[in-house]
C-alpha atoms as a PDB file:
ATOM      1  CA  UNK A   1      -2.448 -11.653  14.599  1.00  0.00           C
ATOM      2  CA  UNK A   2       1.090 -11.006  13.575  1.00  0.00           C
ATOM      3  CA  UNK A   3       2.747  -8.976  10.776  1.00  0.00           C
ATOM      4  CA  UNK A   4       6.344  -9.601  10.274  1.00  0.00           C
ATOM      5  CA  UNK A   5       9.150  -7.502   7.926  1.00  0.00           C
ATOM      6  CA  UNK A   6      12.620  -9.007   8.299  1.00  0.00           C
ATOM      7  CA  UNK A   7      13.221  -7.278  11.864  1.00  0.00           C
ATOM      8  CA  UNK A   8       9.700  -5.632  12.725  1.00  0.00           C
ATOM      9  CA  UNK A   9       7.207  -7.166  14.404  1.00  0.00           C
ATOM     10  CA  UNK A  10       3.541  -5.993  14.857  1.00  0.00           C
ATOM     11  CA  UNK A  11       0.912  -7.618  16.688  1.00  0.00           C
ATOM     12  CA  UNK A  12      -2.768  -7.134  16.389  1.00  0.00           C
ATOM     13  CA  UNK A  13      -5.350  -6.113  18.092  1.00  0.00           C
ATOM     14  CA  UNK A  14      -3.116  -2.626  18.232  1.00  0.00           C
ATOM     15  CA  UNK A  15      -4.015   0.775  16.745  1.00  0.00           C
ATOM     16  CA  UNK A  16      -4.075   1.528  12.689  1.00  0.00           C
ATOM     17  CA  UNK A  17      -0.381   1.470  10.917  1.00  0.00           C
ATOM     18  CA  UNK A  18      -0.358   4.662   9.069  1.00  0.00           C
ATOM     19  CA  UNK A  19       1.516   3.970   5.988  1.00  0.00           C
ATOM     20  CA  UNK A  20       3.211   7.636   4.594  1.00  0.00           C
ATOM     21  CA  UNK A  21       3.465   7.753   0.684  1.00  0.00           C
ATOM     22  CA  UNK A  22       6.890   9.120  -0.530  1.00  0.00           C
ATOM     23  CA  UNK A  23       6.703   8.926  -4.395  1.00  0.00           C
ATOM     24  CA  UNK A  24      10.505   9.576  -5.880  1.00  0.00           C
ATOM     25  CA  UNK A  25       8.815  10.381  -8.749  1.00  0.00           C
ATOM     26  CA  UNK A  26       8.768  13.342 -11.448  1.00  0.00           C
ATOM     27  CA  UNK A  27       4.993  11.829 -12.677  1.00  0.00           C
ATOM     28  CA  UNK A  28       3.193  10.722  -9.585  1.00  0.00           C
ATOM     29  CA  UNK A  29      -0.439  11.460 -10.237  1.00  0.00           C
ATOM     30  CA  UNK A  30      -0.563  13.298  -6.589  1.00  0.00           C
ATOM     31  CA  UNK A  31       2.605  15.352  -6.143  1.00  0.00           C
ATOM     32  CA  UNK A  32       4.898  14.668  -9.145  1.00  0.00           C
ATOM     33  CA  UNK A  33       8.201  16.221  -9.000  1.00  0.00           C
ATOM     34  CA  UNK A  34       7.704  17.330  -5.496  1.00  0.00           C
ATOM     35  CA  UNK A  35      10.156  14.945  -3.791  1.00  0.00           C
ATOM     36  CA  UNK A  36      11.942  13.701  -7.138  1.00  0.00           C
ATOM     37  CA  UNK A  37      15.593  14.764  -5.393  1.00  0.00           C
ATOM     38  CA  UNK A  38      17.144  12.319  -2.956  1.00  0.00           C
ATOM     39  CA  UNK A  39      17.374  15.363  -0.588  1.00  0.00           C
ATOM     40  CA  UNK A  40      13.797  16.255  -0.879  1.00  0.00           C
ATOM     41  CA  UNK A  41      12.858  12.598  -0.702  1.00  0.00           C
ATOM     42  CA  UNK A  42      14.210  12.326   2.645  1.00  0.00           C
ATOM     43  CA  UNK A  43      13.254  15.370   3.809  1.00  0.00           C
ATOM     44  CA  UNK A  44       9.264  14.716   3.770  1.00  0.00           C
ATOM     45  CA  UNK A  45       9.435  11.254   4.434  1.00  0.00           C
ATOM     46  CA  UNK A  46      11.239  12.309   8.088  1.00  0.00           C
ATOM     47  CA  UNK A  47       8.558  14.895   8.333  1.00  0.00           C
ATOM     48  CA  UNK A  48       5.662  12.038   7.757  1.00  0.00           C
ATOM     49  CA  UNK A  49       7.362  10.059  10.729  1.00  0.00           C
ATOM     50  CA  UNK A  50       7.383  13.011  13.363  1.00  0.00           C
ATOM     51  CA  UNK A  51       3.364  13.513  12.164  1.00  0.00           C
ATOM     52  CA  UNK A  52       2.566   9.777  12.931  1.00  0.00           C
ATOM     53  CA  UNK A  53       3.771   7.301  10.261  1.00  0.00           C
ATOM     54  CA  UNK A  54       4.925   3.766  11.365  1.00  0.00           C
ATOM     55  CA  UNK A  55       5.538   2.398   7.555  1.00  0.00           C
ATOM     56  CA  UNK A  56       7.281   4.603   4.754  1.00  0.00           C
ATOM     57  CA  UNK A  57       6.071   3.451   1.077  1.00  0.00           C
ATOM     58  CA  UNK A  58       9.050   4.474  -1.075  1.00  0.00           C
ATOM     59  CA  UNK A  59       7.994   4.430  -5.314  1.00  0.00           C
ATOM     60  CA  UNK A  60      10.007   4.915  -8.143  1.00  0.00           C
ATOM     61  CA  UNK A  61       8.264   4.601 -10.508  1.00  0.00           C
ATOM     62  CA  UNK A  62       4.088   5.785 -10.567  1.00  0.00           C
ATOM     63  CA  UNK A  63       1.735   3.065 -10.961  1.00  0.00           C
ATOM     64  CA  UNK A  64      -1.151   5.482 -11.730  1.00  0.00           C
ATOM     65  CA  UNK A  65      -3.250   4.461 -14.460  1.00  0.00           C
ATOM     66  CA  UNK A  66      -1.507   4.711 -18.250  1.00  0.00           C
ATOM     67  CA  UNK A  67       1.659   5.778 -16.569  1.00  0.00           C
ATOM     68  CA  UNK A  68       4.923   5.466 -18.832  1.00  0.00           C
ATOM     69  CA  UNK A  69       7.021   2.220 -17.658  1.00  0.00           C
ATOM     70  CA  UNK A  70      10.870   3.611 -15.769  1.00  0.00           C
ATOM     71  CA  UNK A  71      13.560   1.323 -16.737  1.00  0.00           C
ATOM     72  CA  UNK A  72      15.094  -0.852 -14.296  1.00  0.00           C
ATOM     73  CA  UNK A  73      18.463   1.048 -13.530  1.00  0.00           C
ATOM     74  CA  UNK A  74      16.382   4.341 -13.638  1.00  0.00           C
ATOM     75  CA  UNK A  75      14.215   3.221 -10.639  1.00  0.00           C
ATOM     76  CA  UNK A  76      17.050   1.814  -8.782  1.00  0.00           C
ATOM     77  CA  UNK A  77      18.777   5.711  -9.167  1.00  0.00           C
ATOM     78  CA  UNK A  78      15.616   7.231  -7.803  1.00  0.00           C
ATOM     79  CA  UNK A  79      14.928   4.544  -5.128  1.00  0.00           C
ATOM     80  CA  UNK A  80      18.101   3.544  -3.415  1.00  0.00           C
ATOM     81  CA  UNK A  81      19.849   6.487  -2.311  1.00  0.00           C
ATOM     82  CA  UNK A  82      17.006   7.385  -0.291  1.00  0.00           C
ATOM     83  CA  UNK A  83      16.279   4.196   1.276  1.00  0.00           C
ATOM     84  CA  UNK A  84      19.795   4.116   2.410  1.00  0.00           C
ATOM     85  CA  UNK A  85      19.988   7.653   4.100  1.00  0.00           C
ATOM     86  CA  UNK A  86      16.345   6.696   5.568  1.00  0.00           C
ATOM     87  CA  UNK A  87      17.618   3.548   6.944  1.00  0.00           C
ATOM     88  CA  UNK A  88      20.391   6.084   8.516  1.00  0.00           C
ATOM     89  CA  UNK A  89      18.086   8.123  10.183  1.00  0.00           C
ATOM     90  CA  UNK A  90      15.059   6.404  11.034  1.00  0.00           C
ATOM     91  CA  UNK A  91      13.892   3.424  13.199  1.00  0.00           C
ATOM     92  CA  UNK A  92      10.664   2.974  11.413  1.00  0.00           C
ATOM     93  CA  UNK A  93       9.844   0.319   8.440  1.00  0.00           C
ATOM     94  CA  UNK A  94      10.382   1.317   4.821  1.00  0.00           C
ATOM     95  CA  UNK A  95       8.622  -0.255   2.406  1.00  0.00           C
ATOM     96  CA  UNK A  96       9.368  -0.464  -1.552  1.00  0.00           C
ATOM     97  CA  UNK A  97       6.811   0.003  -3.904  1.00  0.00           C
ATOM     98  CA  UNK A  98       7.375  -1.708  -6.964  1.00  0.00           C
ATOM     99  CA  UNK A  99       6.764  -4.269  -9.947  1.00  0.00           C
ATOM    100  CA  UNK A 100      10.551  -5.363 -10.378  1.00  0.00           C
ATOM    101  CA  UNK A 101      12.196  -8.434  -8.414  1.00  0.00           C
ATOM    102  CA  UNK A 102      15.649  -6.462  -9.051  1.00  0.00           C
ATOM    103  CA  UNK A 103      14.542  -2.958  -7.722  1.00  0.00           C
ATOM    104  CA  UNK A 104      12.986  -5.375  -4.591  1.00  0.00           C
ATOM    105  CA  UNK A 105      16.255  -6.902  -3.597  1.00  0.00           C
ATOM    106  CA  UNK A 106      17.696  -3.376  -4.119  1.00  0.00           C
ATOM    107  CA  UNK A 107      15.959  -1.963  -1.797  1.00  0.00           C
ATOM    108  CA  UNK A 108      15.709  -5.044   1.134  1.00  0.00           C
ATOM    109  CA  UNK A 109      19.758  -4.884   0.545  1.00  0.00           C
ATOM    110  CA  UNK A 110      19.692  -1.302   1.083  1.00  0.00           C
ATOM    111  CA  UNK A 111      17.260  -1.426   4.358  1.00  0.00           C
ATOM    112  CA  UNK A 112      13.614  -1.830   3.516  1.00  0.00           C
ATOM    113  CA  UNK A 113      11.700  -4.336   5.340  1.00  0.00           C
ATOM    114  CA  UNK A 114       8.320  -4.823   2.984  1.00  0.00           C
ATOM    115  CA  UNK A 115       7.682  -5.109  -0.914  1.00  0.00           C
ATOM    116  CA  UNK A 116       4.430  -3.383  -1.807  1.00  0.00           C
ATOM    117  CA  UNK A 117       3.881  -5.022  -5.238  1.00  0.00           C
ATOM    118  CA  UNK A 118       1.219  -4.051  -7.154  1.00  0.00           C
ATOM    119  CA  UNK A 119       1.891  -6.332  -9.476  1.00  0.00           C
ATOM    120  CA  UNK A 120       0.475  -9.388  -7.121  1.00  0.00           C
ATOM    121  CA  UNK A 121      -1.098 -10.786  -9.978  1.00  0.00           C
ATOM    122  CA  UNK A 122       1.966 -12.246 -11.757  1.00  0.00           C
ATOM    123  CA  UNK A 123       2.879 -15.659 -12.631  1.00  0.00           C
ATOM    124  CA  UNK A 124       6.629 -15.240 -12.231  1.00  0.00           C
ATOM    125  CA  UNK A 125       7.491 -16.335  -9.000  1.00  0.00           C
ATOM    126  CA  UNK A 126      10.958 -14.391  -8.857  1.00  0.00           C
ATOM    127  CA  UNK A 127       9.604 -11.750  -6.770  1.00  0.00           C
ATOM    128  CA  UNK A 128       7.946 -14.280  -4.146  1.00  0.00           C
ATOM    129  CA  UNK A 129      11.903 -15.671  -3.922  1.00  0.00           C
ATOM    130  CA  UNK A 130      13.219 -12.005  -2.853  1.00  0.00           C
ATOM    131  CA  UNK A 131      10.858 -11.776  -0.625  1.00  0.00           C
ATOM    132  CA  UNK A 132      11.143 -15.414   0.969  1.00  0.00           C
ATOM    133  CA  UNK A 133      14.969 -14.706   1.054  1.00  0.00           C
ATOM    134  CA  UNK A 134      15.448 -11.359   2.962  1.00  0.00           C
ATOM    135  CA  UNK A 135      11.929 -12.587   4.753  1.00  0.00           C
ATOM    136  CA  UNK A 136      10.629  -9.275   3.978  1.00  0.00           C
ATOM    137  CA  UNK A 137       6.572  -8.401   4.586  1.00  0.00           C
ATOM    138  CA  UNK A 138       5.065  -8.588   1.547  1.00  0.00           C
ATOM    139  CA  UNK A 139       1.533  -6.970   0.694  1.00  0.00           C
ATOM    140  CA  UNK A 140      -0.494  -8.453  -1.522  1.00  0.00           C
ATOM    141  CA  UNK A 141      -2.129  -6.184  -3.705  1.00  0.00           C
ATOM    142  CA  UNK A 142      -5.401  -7.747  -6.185  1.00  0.00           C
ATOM    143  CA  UNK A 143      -5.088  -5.463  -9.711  1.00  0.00           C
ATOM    144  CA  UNK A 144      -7.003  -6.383 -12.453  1.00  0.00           C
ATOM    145  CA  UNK A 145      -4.289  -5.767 -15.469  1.00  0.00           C
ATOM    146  CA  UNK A 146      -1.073  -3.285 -15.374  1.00  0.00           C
ATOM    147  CA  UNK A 147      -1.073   0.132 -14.564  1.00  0.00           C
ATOM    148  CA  UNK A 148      -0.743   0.743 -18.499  1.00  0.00           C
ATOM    149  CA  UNK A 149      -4.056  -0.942 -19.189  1.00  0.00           C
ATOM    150  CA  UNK A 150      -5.824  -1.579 -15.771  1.00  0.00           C
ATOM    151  CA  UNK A 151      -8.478   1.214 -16.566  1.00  0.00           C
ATOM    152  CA  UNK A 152      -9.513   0.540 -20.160  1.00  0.00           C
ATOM    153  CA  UNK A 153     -12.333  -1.568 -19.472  1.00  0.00           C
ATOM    154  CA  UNK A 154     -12.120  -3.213 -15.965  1.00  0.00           C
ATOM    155  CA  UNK A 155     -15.319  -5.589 -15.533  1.00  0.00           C
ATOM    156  CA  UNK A 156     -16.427  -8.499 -12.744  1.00  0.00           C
ATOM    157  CA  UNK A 157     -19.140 -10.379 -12.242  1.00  0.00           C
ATOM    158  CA  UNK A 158     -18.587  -9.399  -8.303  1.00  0.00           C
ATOM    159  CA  UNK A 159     -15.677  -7.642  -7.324  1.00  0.00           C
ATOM    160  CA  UNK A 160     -15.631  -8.536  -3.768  1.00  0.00           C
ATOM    161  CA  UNK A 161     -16.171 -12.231  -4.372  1.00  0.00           C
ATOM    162  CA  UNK A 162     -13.297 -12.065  -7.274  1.00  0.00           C
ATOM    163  CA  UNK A 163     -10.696 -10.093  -4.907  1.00  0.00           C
ATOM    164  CA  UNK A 164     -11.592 -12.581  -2.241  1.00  0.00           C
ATOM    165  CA  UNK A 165     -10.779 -15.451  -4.481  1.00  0.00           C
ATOM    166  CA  UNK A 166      -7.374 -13.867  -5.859  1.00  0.00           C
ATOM    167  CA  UNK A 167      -6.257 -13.575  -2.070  1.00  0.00           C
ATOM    168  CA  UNK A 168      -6.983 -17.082  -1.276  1.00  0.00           C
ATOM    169  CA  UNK A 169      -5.489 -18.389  -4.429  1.00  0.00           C
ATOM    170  CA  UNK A 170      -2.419 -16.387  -4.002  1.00  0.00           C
ATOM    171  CA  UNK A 171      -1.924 -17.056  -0.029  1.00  0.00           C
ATOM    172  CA  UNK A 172      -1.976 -20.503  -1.357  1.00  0.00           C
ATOM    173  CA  UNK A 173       0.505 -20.193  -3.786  1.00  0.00           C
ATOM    174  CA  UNK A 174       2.452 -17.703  -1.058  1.00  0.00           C
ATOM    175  CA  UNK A 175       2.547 -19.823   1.957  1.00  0.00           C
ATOM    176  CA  UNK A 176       2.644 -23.765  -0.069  1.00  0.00           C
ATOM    177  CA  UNK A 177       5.571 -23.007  -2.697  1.00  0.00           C
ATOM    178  CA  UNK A 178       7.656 -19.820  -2.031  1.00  0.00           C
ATOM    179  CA  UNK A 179       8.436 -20.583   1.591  1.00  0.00           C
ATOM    180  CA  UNK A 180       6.621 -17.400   2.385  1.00  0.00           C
ATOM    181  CA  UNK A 181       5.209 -17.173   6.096  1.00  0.00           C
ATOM    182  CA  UNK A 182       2.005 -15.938   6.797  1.00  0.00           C
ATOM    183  CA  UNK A 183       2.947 -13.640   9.392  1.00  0.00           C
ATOM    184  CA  UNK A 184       4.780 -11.917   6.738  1.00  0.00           C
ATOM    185  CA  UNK A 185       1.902 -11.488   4.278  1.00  0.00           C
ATOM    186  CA  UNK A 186      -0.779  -8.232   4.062  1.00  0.00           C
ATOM    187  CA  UNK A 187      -3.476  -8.104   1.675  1.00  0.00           C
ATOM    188  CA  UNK A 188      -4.721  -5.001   0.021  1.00  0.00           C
ATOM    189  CA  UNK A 189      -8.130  -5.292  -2.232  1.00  0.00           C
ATOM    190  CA  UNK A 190      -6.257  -2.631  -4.913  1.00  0.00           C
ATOM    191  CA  UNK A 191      -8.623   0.250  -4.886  1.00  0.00           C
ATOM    192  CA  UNK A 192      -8.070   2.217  -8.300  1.00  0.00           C
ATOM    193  CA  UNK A 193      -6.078  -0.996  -9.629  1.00  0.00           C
ATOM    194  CA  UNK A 194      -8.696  -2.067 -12.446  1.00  0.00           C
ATOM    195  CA  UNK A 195     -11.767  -1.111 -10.631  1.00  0.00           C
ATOM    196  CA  UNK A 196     -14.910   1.227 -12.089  1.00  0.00           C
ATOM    197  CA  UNK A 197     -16.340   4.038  -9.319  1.00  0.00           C
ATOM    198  CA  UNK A 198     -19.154   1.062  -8.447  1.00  0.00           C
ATOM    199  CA  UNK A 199     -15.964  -1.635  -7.945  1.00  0.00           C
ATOM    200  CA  UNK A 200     -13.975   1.003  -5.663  1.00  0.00           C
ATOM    201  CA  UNK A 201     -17.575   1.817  -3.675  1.00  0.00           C
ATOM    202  CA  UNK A 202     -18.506  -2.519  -3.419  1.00  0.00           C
ATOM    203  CA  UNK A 203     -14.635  -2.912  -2.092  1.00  0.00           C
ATOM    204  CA  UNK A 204     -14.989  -0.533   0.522  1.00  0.00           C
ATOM    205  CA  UNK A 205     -18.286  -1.700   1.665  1.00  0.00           C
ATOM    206  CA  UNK A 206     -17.312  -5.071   1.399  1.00  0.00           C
ATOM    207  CA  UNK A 207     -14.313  -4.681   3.503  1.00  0.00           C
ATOM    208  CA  UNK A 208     -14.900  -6.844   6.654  1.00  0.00           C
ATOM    209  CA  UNK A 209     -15.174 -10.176   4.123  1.00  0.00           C
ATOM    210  CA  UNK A 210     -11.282  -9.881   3.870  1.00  0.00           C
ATOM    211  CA  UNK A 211     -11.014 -10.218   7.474  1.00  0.00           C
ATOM    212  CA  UNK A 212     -11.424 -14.070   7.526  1.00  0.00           C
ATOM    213  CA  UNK A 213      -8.024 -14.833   6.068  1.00  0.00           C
ATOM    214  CA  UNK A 214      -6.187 -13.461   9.575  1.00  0.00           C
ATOM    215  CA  UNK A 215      -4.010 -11.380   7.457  1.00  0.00           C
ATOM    216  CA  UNK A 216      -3.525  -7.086   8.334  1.00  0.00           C
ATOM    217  CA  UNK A 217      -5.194  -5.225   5.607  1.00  0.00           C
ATOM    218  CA  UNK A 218      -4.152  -2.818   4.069  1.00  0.00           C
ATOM    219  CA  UNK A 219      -6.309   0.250   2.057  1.00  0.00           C
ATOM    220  CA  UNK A 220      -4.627   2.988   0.158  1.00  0.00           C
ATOM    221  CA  UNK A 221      -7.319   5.442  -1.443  1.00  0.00           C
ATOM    222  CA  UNK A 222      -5.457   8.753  -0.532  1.00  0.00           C
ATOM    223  CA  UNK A 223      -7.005  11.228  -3.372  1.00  0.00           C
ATOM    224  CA  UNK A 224      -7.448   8.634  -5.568  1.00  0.00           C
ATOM    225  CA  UNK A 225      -9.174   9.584  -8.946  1.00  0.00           C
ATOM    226  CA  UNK A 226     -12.790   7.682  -7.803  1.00  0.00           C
ATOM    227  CA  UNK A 227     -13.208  10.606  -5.407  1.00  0.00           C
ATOM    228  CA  UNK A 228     -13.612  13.031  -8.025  1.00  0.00           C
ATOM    229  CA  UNK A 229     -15.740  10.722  -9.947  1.00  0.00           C
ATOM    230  CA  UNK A 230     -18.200  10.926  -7.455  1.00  0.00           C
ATOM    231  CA  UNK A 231     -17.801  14.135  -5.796  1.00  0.00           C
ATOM    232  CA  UNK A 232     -16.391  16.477  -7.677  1.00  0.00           C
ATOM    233  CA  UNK A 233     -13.396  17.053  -5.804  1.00  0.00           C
ATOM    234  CA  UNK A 234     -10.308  17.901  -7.929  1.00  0.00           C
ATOM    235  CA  UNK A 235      -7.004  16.791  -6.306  1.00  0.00           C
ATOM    236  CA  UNK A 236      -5.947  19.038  -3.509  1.00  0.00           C
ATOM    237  CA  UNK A 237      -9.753  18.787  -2.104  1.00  0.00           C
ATOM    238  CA  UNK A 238      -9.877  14.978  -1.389  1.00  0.00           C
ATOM    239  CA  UNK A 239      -8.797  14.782   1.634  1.00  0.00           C
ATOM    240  CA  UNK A 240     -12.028  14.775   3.703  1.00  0.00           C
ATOM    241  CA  UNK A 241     -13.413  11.808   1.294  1.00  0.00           C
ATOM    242  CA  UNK A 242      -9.925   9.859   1.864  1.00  0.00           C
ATOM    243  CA  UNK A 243     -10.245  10.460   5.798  1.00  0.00           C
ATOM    244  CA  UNK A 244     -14.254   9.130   5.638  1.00  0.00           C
ATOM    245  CA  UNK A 245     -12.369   6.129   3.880  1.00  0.00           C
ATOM    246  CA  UNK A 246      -9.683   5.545   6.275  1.00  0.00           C
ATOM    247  CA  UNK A 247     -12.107   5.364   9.286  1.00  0.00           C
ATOM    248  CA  UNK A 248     -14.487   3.627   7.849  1.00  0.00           C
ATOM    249  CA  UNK A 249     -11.705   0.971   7.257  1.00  0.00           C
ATOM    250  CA  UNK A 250     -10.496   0.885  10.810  1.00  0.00           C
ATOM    251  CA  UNK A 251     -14.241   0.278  11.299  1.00  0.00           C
ATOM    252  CA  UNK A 252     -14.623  -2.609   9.036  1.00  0.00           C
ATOM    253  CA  UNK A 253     -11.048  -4.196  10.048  1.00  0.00           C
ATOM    254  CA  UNK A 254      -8.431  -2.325   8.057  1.00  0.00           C
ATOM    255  CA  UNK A 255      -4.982  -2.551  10.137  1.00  0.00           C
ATOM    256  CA  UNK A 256      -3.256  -0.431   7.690  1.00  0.00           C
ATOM    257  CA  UNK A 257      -4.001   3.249   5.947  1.00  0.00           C
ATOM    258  CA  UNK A 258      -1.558   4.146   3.447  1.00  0.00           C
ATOM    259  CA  UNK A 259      -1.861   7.622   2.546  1.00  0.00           C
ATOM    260  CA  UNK A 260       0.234  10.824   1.654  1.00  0.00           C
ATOM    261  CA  UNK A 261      -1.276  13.269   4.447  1.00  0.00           C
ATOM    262  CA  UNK A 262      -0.072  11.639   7.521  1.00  0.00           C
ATOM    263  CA  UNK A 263      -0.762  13.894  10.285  1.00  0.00           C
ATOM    264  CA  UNK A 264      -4.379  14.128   9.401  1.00  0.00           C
ATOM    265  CA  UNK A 265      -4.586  10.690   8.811  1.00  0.00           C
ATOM    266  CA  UNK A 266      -3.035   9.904  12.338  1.00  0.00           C
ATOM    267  CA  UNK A 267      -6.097  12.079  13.855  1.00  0.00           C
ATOM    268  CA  UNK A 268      -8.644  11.045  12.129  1.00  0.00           C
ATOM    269  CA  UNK A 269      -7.820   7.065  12.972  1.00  0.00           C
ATOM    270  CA  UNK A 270      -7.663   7.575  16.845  1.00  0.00           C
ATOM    271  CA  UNK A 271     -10.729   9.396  16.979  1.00  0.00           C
ATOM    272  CA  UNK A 272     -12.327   6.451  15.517  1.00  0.00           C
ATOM    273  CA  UNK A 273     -10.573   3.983  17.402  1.00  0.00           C
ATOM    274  CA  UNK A 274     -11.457   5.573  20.351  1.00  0.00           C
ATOM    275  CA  UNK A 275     -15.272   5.337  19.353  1.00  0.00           C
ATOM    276  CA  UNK A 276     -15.214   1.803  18.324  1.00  0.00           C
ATOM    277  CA  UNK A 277     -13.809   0.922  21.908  1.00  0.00           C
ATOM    278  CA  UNK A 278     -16.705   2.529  23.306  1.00  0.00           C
ATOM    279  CA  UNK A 279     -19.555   0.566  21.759  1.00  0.00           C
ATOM    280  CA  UNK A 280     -20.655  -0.442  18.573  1.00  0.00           C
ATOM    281  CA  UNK A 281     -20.939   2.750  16.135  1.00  0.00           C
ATOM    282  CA  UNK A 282     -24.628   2.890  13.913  1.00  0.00           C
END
């Protein structure tokens, strides 16, 4: 199985992509204002590649749920400058994260190589063009709603039959009338994105169904708010849930963990990895 982003290539089987989060943000629901400067930016998403990270996922603007909409020309101010000095510095892929066509062609002009869009769900297909154009990877996310609204009152009849019919639906509309290539196309069931605590827990259980479509996988569940739901844990004490996510994943067929604590990510991965080549795991 092959992923490809405009100049990348990777081919599966192959260990986990670990996908470091670097949110340009002054609202991010994890580390707000903590990397909001170019400089600072830059700065931690060079340290996440020297602790592991093959993919950088670059965000403007937070998607977390009832976050305030950025303007266009703001996100392109926050986003830009840093993907250019990364693209400077670094030989691994960056990745925007974003809802906006405009911001995507930014950014692909600038040096990424993937659009993470969140907002999968659209009708539009003006971001599906960018991404055919600069034949960018493009990762599929299922949301149920926008970020402003996603969490009001999410419902399904059954989650993991619904997110399996969005992805077929939209590799079909991908692959038949964009000009997209499957090689360039990962899906990502949207944990958080318009889901209850039961949806999240019936995603990740259900994980290996979204194998059948040949396409990586992404999951992204680093401290996500469902954690706390069920355990307890406030934010800066989710990391041991989000690591007993991320191996179950590589378990159940995930290619790619996107999280903000890299290292521990990294090391938590190859230690199942390892496992899983040495027989089946109870």
């Amino acid at each position: 199985m092959l992923f490809r982003a405009r100049q990348f290539e990777f081919r599966f089987p192959r260990p986990a992509l670990v996908m470091g989060i670097v949110n340009v943000t002054p609202d991010s629901f994890s580390d707000g204002g903590k990397f909001f400067s170019t400089d600072a930016a830059v700065a931690h998403a060079l340290e996440l590649v020297a602790q592991g990270a093959e993919i950088l996922d670059l965000g403007g603007e937070s998607t977390r749920p009832g976050a305030v909409p950025v303007g266009e020309i703001e996100e392109l101010n926050r986003v830009i400058p840093v993907i250019e000095k990364l693209a400077a510095q670094t030989k691994v892929a960056l990745s925007i994260d974003t809802l906006k066509p405009a911001v995507a062609r930014a950014a692909l002009a600038a040096g990424a190589s993937i659009v993470n869009d969140v907002g999968a769900n659209r009708e539009d297909d003006a971001m599906w063009q960018v991404v055919s154009e600069f034949r960018a990877g493009y990762i599929c996310m299922h949301a149920q709603g926008p970020p402003q609204t996603m969490q009001k009152n999410p419902a399904y009849a059954d989650v993991v039959r619904e997110v399996g019919e969005f992805f077929s639906e939209r590799l079909l509309t991908l692959l038949n009338e964009t000009g997209i290539a499957a090689e360039q196309v990962v899906l990502d069931p949207g944990i958080g994105f318009g889901k209850t605590l039961a949806h999240n827990l019936q995603l990740l259980a259900g994980l290996r169904s979204f194998t059948k479509w040949r396409r990586p996988l992404l999951l992204g569940v680093s401290r996500k708010s469902f954690i706390e739901k069920l355990t307890g844990a406030r934010l800066n004490e989710r990391l041991p849930a989000s690591l007993a996510c991320a191996t179950l994943a590589v378990g159940s067929g995930v290619q790619i963990i996107r999280t903000h604590d890299v290292a521990e990510t990294v090391q938590a991965v190859r230690m199942a990895e390892a496992i899983l080549q040495h027989g089946n795991v109870d």
